[in-house]
PDB file of N, CA and C in Angstrom:
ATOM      1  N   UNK A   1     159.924  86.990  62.696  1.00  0.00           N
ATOM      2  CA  UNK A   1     159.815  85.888  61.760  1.00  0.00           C
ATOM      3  C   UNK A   1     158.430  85.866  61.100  1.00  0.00           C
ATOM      4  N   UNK A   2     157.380  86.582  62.497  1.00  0.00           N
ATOM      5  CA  UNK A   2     156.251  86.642  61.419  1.00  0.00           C
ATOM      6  C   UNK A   2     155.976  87.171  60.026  1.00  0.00           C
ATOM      7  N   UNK A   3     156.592  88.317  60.411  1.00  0.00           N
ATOM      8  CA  UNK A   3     156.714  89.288  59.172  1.00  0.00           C
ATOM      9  C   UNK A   3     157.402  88.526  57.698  1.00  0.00           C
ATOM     10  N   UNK A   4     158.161  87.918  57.944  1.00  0.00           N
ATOM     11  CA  UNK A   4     158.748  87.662  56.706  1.00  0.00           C
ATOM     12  C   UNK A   4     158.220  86.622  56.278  1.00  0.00           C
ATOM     13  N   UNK A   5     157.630  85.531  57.220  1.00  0.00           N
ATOM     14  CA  UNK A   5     156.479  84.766  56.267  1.00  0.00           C
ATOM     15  C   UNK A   5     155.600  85.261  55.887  1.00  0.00           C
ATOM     16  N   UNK A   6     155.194  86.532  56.183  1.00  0.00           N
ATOM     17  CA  UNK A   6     154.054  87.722  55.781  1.00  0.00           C
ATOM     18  C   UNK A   6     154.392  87.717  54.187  1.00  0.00           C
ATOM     19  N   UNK A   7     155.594  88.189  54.091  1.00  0.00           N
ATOM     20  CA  UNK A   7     155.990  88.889  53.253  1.00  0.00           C
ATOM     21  C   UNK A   7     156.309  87.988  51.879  1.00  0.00           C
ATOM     22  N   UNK A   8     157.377  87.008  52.109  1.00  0.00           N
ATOM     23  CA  UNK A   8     156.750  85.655  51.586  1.00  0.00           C
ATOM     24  C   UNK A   8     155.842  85.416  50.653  1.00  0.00           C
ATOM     25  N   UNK A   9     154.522  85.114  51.345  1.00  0.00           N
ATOM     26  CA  UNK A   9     153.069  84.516  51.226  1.00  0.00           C
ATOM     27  C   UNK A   9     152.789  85.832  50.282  1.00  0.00           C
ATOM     28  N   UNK A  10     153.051  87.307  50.594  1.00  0.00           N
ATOM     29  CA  UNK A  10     152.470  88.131  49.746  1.00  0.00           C
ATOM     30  C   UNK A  10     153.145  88.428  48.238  1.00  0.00           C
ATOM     31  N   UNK A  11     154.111  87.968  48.200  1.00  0.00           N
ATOM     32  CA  UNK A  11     155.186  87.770  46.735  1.00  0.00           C
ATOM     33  C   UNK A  11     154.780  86.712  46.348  1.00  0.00           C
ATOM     34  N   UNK A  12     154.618  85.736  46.998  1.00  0.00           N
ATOM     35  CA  UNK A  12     153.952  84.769  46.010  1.00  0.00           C
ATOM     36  C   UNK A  12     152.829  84.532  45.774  1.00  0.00           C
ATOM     37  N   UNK A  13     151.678  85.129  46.329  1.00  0.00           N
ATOM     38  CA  UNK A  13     150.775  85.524  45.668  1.00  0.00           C
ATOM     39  C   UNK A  13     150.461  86.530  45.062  1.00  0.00           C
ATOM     40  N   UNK A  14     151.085  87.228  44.902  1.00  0.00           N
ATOM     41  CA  UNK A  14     151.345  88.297  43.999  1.00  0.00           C
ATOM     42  C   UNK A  14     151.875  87.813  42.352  1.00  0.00           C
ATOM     43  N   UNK A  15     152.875  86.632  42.698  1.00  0.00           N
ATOM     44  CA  UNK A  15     153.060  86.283  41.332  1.00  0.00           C
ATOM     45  C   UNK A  15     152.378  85.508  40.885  1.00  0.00           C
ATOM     46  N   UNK A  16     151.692  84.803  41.778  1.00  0.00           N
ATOM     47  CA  UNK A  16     150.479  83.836  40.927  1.00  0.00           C
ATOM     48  C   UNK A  16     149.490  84.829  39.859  1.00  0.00           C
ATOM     49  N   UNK A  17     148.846  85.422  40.424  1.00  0.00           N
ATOM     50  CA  UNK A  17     147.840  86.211  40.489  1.00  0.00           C
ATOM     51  C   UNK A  17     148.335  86.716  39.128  1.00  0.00           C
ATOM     52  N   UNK A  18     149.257  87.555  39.086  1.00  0.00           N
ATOM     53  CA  UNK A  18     149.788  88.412  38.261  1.00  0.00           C
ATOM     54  C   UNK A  18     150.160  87.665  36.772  1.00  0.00           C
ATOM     55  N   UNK A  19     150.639  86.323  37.084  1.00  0.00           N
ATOM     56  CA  UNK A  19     150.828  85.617  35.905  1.00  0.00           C
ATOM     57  C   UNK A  19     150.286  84.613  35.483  1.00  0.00           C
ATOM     58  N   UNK A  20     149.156  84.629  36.160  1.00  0.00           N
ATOM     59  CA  UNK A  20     147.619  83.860  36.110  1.00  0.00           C
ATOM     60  C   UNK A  20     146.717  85.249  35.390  1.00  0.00           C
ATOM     61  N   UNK A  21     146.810  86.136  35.258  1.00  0.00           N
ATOM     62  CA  UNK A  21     146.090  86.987  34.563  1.00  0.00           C
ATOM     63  C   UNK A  21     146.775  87.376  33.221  1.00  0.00           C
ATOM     64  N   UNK A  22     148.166  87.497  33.585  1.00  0.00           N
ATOM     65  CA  UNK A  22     148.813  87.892  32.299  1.00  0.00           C
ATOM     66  C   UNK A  22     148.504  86.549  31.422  1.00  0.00           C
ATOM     67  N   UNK A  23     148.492  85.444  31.445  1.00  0.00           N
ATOM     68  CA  UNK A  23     148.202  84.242  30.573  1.00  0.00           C
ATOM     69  C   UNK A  23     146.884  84.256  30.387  1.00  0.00           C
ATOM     70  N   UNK A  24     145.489  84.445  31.126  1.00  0.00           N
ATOM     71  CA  UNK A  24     144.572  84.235  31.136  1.00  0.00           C
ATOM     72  C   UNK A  24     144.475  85.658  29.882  1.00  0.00           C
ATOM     73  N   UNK A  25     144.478  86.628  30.360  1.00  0.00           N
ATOM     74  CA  UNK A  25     143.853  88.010  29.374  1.00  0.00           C
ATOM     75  C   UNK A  25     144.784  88.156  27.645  1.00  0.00           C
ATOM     76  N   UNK A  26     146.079  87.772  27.903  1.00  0.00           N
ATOM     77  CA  UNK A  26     147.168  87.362  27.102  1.00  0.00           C
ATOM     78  C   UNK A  26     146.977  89.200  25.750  1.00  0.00           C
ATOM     79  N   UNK A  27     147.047  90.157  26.904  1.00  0.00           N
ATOM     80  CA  UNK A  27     147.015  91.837  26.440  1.00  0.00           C
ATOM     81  C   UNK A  27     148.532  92.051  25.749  1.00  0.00           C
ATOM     82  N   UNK A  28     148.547  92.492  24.600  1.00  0.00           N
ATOM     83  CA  UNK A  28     149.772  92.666  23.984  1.00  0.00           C
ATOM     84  C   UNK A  28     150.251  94.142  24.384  1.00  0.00           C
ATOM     85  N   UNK A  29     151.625  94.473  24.585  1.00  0.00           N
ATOM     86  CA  UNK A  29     151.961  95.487  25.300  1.00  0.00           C
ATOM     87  C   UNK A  29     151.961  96.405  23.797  1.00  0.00           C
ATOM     88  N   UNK A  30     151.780  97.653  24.618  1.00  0.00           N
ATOM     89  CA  UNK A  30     151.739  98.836  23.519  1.00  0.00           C
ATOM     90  C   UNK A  30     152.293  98.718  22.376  1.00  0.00           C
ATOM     91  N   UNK A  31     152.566  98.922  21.058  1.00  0.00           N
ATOM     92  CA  UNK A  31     153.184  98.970  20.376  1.00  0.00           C
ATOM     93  C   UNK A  31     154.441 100.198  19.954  1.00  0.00           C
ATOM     94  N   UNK A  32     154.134 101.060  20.665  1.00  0.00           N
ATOM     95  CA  UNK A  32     154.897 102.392  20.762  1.00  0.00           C
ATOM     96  C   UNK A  32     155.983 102.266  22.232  1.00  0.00           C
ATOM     97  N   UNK A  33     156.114 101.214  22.730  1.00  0.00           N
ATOM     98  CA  UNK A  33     157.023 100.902  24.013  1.00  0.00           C
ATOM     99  C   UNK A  33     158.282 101.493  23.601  1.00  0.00           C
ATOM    100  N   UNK A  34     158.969 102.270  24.138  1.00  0.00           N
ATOM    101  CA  UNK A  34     160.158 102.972  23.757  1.00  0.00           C
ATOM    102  C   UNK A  34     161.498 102.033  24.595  1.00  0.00           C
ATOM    103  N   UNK A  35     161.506 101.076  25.422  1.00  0.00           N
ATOM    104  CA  UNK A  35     162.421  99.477  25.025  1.00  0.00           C
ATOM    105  C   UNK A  35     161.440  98.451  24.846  1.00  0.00           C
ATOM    106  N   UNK A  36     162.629  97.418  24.958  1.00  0.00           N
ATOM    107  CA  UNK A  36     162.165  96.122  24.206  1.00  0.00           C
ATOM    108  C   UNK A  36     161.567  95.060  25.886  1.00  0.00           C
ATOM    109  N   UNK A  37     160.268  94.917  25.573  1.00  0.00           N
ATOM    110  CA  UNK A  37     159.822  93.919  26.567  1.00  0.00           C
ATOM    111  C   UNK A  37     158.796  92.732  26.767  1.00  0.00           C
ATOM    112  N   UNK A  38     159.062  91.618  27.208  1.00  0.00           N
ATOM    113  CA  UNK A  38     158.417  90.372  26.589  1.00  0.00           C
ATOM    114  C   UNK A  38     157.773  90.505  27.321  1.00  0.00           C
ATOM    115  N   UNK A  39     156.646  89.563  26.887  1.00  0.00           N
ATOM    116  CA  UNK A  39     155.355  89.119  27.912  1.00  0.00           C
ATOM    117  C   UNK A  39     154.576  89.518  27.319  1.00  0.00           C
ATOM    118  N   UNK A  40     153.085  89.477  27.914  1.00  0.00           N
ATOM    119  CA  UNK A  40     151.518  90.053  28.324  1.00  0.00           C
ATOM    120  C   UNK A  40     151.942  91.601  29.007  1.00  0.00           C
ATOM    121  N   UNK A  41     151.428  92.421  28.503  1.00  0.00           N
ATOM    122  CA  UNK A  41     150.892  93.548  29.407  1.00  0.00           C
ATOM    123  C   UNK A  41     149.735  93.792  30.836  1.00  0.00           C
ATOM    124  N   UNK A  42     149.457  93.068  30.666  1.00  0.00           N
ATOM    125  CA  UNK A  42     148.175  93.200  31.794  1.00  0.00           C
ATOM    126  C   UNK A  42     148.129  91.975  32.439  1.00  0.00           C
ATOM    127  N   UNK A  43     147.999  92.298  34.215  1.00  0.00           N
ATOM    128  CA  UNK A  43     148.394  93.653  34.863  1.00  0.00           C
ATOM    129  C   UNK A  43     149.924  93.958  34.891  1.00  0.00           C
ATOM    130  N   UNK A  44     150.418  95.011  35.030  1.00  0.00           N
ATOM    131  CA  UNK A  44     151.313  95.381  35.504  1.00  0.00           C
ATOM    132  C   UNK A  44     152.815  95.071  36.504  1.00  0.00           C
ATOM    133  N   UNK A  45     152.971  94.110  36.316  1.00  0.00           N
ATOM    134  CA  UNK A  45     153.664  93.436  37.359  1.00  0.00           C
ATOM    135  C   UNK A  45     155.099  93.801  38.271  1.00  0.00           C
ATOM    136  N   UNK A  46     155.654  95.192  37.639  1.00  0.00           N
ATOM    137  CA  UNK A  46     156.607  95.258  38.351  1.00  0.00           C
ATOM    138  C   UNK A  46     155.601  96.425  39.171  1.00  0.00           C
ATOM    139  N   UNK A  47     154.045  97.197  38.749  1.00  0.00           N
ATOM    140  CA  UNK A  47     153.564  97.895  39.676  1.00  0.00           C
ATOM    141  C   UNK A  47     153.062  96.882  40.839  1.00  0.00           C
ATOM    142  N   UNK A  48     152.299  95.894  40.656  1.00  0.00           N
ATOM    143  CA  UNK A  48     151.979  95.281  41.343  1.00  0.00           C
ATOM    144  C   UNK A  48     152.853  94.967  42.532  1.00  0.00           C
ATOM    145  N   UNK A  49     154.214  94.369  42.044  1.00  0.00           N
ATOM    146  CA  UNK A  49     155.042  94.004  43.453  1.00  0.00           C
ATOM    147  C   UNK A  49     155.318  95.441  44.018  1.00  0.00           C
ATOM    148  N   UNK A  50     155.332  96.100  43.305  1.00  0.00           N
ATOM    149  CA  UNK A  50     156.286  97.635  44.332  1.00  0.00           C
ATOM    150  C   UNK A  50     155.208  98.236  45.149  1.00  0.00           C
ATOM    151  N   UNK A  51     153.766  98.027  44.971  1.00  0.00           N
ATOM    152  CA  UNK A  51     152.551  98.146  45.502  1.00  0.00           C
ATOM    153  C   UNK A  51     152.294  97.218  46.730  1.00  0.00           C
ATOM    154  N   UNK A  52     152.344  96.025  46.738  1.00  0.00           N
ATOM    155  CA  UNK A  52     152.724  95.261  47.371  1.00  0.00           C
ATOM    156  C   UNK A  52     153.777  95.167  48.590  1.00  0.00           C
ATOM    157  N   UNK A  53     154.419  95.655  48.013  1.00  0.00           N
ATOM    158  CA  UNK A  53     156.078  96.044  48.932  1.00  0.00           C
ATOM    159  C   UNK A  53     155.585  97.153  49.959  1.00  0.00           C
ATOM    160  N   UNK A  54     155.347  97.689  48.950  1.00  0.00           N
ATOM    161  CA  UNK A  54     154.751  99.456  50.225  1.00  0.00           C
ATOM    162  C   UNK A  54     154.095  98.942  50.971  1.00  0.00           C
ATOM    163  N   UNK A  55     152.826  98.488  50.515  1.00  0.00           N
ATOM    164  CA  UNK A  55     151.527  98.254  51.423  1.00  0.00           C
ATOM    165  C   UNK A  55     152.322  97.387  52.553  1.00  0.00           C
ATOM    166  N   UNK A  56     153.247  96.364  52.544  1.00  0.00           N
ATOM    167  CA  UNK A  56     153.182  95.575  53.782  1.00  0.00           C
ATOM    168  C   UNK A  56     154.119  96.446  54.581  1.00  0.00           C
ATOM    169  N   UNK A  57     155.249  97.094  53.942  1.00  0.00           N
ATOM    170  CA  UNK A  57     156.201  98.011  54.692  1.00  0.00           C
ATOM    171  C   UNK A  57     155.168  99.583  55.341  1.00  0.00           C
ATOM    172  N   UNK A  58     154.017  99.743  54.763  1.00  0.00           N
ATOM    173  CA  UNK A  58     153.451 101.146  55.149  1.00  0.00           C
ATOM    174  C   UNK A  58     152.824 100.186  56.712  1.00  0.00           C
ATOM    175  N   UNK A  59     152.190  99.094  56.617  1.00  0.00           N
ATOM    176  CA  UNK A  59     151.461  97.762  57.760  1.00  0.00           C
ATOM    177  C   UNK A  59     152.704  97.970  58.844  1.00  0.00           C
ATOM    178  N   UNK A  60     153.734  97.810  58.232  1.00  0.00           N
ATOM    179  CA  UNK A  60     154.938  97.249  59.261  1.00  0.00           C
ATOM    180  C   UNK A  60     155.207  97.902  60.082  1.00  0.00           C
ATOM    181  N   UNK A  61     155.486  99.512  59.330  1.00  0.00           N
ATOM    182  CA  UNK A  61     155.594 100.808  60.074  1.00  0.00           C
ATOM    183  C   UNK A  61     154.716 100.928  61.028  1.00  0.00           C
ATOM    184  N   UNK A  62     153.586 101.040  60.861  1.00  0.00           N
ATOM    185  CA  UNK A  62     151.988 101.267  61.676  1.00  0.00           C
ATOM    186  C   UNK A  62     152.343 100.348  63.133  1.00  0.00           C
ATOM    187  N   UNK A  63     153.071  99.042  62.663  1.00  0.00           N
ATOM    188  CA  UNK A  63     152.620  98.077  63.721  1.00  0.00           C
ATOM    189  C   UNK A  63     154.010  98.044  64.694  1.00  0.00           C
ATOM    190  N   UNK A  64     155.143  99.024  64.652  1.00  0.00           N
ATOM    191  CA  UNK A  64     156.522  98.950  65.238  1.00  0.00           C
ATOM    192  C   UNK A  64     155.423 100.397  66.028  1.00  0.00           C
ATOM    193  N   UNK A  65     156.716 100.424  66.974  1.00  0.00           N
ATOM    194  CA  UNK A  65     156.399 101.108  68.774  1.00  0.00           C
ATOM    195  C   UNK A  65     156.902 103.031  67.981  1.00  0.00           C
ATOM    196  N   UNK A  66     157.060 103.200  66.991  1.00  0.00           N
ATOM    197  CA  UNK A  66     158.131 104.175  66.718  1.00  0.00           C
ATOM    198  C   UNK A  66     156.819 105.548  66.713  1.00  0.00           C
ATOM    199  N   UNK A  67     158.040 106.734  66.676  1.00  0.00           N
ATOM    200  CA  UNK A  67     156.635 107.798  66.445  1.00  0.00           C
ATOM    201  C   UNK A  67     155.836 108.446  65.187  1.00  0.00           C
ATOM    202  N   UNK A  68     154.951 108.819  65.685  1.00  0.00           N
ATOM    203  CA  UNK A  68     153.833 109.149  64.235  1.00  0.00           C
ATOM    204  C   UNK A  68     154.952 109.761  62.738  1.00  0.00           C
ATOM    205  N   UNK A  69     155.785 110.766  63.328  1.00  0.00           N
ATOM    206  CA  UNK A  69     156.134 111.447  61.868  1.00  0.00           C
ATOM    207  C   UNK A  69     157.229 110.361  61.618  1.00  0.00           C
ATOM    208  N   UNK A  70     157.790 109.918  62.406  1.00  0.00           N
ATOM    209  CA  UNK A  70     158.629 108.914  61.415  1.00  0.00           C
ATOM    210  C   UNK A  70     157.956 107.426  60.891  1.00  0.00           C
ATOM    211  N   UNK A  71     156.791 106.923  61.491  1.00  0.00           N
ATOM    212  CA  UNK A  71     155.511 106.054  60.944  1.00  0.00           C
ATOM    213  C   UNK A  71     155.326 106.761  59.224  1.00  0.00           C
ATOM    214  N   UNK A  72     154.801 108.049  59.538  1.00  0.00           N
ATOM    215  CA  UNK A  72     154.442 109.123  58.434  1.00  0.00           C
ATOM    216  C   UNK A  72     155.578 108.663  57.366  1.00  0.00           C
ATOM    217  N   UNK A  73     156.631 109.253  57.496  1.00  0.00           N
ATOM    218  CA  UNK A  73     157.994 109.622  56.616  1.00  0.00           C
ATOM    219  C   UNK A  73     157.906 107.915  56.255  1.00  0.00           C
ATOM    220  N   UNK A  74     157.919 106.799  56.907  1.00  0.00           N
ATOM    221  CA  UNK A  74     158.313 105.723  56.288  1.00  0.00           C
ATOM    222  C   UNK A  74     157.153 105.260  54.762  1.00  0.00           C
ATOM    223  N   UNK A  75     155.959 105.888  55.353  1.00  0.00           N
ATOM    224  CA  UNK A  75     154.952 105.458  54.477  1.00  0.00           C
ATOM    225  C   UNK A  75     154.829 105.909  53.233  1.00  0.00           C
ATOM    226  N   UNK A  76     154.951 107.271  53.429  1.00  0.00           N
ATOM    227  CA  UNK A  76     155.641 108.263  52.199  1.00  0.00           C
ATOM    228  C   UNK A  76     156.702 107.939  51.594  1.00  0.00           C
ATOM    229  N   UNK A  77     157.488 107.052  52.113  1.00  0.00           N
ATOM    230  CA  UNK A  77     158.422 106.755  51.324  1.00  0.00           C
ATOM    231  C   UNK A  77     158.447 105.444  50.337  1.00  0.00           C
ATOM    232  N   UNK A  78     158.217 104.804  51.010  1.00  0.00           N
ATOM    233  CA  UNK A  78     157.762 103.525  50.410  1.00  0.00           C
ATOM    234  C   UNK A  78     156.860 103.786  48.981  1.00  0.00           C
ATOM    235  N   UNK A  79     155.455 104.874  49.428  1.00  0.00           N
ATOM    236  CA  UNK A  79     154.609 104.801  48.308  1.00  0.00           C
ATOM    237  C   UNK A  79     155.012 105.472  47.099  1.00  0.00           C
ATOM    238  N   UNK A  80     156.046 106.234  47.403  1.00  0.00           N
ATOM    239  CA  UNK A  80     156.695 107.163  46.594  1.00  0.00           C
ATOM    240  C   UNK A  80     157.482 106.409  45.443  1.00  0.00           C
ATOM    241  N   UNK A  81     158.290 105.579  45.904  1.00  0.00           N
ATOM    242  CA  UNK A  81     158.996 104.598  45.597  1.00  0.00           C
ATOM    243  C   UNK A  81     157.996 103.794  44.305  1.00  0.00           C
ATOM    244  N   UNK A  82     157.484 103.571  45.261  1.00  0.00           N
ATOM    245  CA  UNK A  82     155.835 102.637  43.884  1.00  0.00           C
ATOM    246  C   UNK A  82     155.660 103.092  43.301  1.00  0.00           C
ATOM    247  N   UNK A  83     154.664 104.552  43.036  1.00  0.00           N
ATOM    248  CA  UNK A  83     154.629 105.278  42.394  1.00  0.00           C
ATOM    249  C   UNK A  83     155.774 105.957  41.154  1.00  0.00           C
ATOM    250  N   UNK A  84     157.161 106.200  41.516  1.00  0.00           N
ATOM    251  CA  UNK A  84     158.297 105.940  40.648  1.00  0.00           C
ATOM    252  C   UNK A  84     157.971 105.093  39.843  1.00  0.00           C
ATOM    253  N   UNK A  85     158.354 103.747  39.908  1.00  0.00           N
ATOM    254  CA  UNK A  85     158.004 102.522  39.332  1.00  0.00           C
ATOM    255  C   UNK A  85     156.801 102.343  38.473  1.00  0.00           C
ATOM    256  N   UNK A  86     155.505 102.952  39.054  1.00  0.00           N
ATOM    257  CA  UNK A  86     154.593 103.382  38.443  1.00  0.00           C
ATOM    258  C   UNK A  86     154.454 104.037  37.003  1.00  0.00           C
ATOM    259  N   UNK A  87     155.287 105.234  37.489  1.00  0.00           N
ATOM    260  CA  UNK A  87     155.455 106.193  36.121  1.00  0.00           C
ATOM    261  C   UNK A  87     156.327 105.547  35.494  1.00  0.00           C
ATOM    262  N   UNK A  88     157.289 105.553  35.736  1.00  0.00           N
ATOM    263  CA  UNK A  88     158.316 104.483  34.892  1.00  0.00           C
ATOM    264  C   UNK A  88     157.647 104.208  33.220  1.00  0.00           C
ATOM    265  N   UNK A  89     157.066 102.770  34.008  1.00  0.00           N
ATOM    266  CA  UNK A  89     156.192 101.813  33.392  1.00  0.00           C
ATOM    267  C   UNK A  89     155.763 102.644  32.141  1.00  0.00           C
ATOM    268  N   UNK A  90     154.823 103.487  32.637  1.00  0.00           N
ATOM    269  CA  UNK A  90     154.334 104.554  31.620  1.00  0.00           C
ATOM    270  C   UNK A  90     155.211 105.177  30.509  1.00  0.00           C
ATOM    271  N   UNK A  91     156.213 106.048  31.578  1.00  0.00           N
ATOM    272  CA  UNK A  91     157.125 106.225  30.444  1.00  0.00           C
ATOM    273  C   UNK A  91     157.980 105.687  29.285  1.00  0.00           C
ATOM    274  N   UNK A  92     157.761 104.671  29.769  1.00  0.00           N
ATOM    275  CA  UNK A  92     158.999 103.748  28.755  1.00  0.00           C
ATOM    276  C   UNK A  92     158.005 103.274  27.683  1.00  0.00           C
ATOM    277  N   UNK A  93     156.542 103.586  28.066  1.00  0.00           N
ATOM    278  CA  UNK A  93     155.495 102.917  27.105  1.00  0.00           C
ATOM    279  C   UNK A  93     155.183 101.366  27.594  1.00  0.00           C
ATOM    280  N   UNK A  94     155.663 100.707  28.197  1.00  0.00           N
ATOM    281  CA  UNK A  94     155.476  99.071  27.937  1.00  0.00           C
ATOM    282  C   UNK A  94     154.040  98.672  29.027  1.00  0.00           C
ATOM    283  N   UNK A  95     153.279  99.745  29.405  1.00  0.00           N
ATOM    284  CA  UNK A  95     152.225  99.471  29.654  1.00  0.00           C
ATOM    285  C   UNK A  95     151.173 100.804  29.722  1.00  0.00           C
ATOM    286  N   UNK A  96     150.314 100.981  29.654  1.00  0.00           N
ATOM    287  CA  UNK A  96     149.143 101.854  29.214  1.00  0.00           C
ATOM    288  C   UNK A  96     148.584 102.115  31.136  1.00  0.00           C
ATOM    289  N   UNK A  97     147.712 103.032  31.241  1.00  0.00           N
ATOM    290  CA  UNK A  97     147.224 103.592  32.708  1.00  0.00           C
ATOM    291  C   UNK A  97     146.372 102.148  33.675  1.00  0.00           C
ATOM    292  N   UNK A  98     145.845 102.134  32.563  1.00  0.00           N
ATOM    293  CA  UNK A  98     144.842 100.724  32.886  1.00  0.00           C
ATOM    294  C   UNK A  98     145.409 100.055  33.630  1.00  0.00           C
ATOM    295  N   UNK A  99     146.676  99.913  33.070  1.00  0.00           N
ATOM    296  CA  UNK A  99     147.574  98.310  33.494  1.00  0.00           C
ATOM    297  C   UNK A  99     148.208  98.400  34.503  1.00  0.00           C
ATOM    298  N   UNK A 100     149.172  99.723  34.605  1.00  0.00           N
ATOM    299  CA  UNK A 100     149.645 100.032  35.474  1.00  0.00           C
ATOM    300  C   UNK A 100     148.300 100.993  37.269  1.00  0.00           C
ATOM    301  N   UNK A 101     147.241 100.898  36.785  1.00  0.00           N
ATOM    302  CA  UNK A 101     146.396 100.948  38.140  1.00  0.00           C
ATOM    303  C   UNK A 101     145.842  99.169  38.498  1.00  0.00           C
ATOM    304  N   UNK A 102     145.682  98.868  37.370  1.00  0.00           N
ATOM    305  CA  UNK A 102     145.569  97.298  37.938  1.00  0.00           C
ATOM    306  C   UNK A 102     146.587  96.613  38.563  1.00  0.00           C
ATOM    307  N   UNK A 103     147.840  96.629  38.650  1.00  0.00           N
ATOM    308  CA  UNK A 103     148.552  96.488  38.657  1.00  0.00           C
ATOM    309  C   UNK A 103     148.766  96.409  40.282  1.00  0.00           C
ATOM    310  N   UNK A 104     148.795  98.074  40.312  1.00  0.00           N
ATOM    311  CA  UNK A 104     148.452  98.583  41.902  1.00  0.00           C
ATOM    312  C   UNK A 104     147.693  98.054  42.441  1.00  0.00           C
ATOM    313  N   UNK A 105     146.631  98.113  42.038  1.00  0.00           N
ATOM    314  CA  UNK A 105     145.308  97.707  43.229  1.00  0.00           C
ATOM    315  C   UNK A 105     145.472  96.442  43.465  1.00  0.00           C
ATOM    316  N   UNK A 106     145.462  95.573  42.493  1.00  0.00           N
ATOM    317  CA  UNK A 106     146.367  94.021  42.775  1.00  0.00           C
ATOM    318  C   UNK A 106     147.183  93.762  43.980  1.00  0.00           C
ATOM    319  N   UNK A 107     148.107  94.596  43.954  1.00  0.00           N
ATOM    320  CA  UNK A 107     149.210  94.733  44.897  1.00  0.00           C
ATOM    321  C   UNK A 107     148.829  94.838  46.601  1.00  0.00           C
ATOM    322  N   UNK A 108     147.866  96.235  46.140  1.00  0.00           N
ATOM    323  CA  UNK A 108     147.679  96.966  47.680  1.00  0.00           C
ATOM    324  C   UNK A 108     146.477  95.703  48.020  1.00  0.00           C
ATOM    325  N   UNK A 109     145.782  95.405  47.209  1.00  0.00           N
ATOM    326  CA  UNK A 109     144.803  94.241  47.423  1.00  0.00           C
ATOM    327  C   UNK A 109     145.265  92.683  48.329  1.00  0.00           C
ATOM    328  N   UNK A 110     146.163  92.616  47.490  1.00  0.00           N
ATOM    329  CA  UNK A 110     146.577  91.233  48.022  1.00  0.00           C
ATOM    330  C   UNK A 110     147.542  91.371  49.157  1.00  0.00           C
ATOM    331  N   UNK A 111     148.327  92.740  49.702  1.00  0.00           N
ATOM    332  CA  UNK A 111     148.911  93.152  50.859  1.00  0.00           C
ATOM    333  C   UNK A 111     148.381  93.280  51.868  1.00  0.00           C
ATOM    334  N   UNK A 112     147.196  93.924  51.652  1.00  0.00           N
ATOM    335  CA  UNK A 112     145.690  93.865  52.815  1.00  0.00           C
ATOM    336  C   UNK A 112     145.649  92.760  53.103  1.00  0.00           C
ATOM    337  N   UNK A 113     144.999  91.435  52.539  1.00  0.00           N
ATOM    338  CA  UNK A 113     144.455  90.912  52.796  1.00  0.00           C
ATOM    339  C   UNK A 113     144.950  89.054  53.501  1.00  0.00           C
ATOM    340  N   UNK A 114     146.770  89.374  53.115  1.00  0.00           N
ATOM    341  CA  UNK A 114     147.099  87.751  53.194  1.00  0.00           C
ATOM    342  C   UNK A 114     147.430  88.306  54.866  1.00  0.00           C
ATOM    343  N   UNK A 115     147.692  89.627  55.131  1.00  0.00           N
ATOM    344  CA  UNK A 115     148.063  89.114  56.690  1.00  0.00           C
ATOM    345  C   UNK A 115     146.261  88.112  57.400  1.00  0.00           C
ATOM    346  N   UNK A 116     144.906  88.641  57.146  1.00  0.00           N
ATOM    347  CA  UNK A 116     143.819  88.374  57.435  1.00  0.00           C
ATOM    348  C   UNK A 116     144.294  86.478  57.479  1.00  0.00           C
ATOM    349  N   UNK A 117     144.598  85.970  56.225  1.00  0.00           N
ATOM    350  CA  UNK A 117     144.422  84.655  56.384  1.00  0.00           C
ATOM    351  C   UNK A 117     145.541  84.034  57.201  1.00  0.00           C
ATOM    352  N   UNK A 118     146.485  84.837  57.294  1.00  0.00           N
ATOM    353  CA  UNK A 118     147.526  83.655  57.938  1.00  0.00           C
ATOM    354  C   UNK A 118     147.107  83.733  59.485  1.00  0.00           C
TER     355      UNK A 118
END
C-alpha cells in the first residue's frame, strides 16, 4: 500500500509541476509538428510521466527480494519504454530536445525525491 501512495504523490506532482511550468513559460510547440497538438510545449509532459513511471518502477525493482538480472531486465525495461515515448515526442515534432530532456529530468527528479518526504 506503501508503494501506491508512492506512486500517487509522484503523478501528482508530476502534474502540478508540469502544468505549473507549461502556464508559467507558456513555449509554443514547434511549428513543423507533423500532428495536431494543444497546449504549451515546455516541459514535456508525456516524457515527464513515462520518466517518472520508470524511475519509481526501476526503485521498486531494487527494493523487491528478486535477483540482480531480473532487477537488471526490469530496469531496462521500463527505461526503454521512456525513452520510446521520448523519441516519439521528437518524431512527431510536437516538442524540440530541450523539452523533451526537461521533461525527463523533471520526472526522474521528482521520482527520487517524493519517496524522501513521505
Amino acid at each position: 500500500m506503501e508503494s501506491v501512495i508512492e506512486l500517487i504523490v509522484i503523478l501528482i506532482v508530476t502534474t502540478v509541476v508540469v502544468l505549473g511550468l507549461k502556464n508559467r513559460m507558456k513555449v509554443a510547440r514547434p511549428a513543423n509538428a507533423k500532428v495536431s497538438a494543444k497546449g504549451y510545449a515546455f516541459p514535456s509532459g508525456h516524457t515527464a510521466f513515462s520518466f517518472a513511471l520508470a524511475t519509481f518502477y526501476a526503485g521498486l525493482a531494487m527494493r523487491l527480494a528478486i535477483p540482480f538480472v531480473e532487477t537488471l531486465l526490469i530496469i531496462l525495461g521500463v527505461f526503454t519504454g521512456a525513452f520510446f515515448i521520448l523519441a516519439w515526442r521528437l518524431q512527431v515534432r510536437v516538442h524540440t530536445v530541450g523539452q523533451v530532456v526537461a521533461g525527463a529530468g523533471i520526472g526522474v527528479v521528482i521520482a527520487l525525491l517524493v519517496p524522501f518526504v513521505l
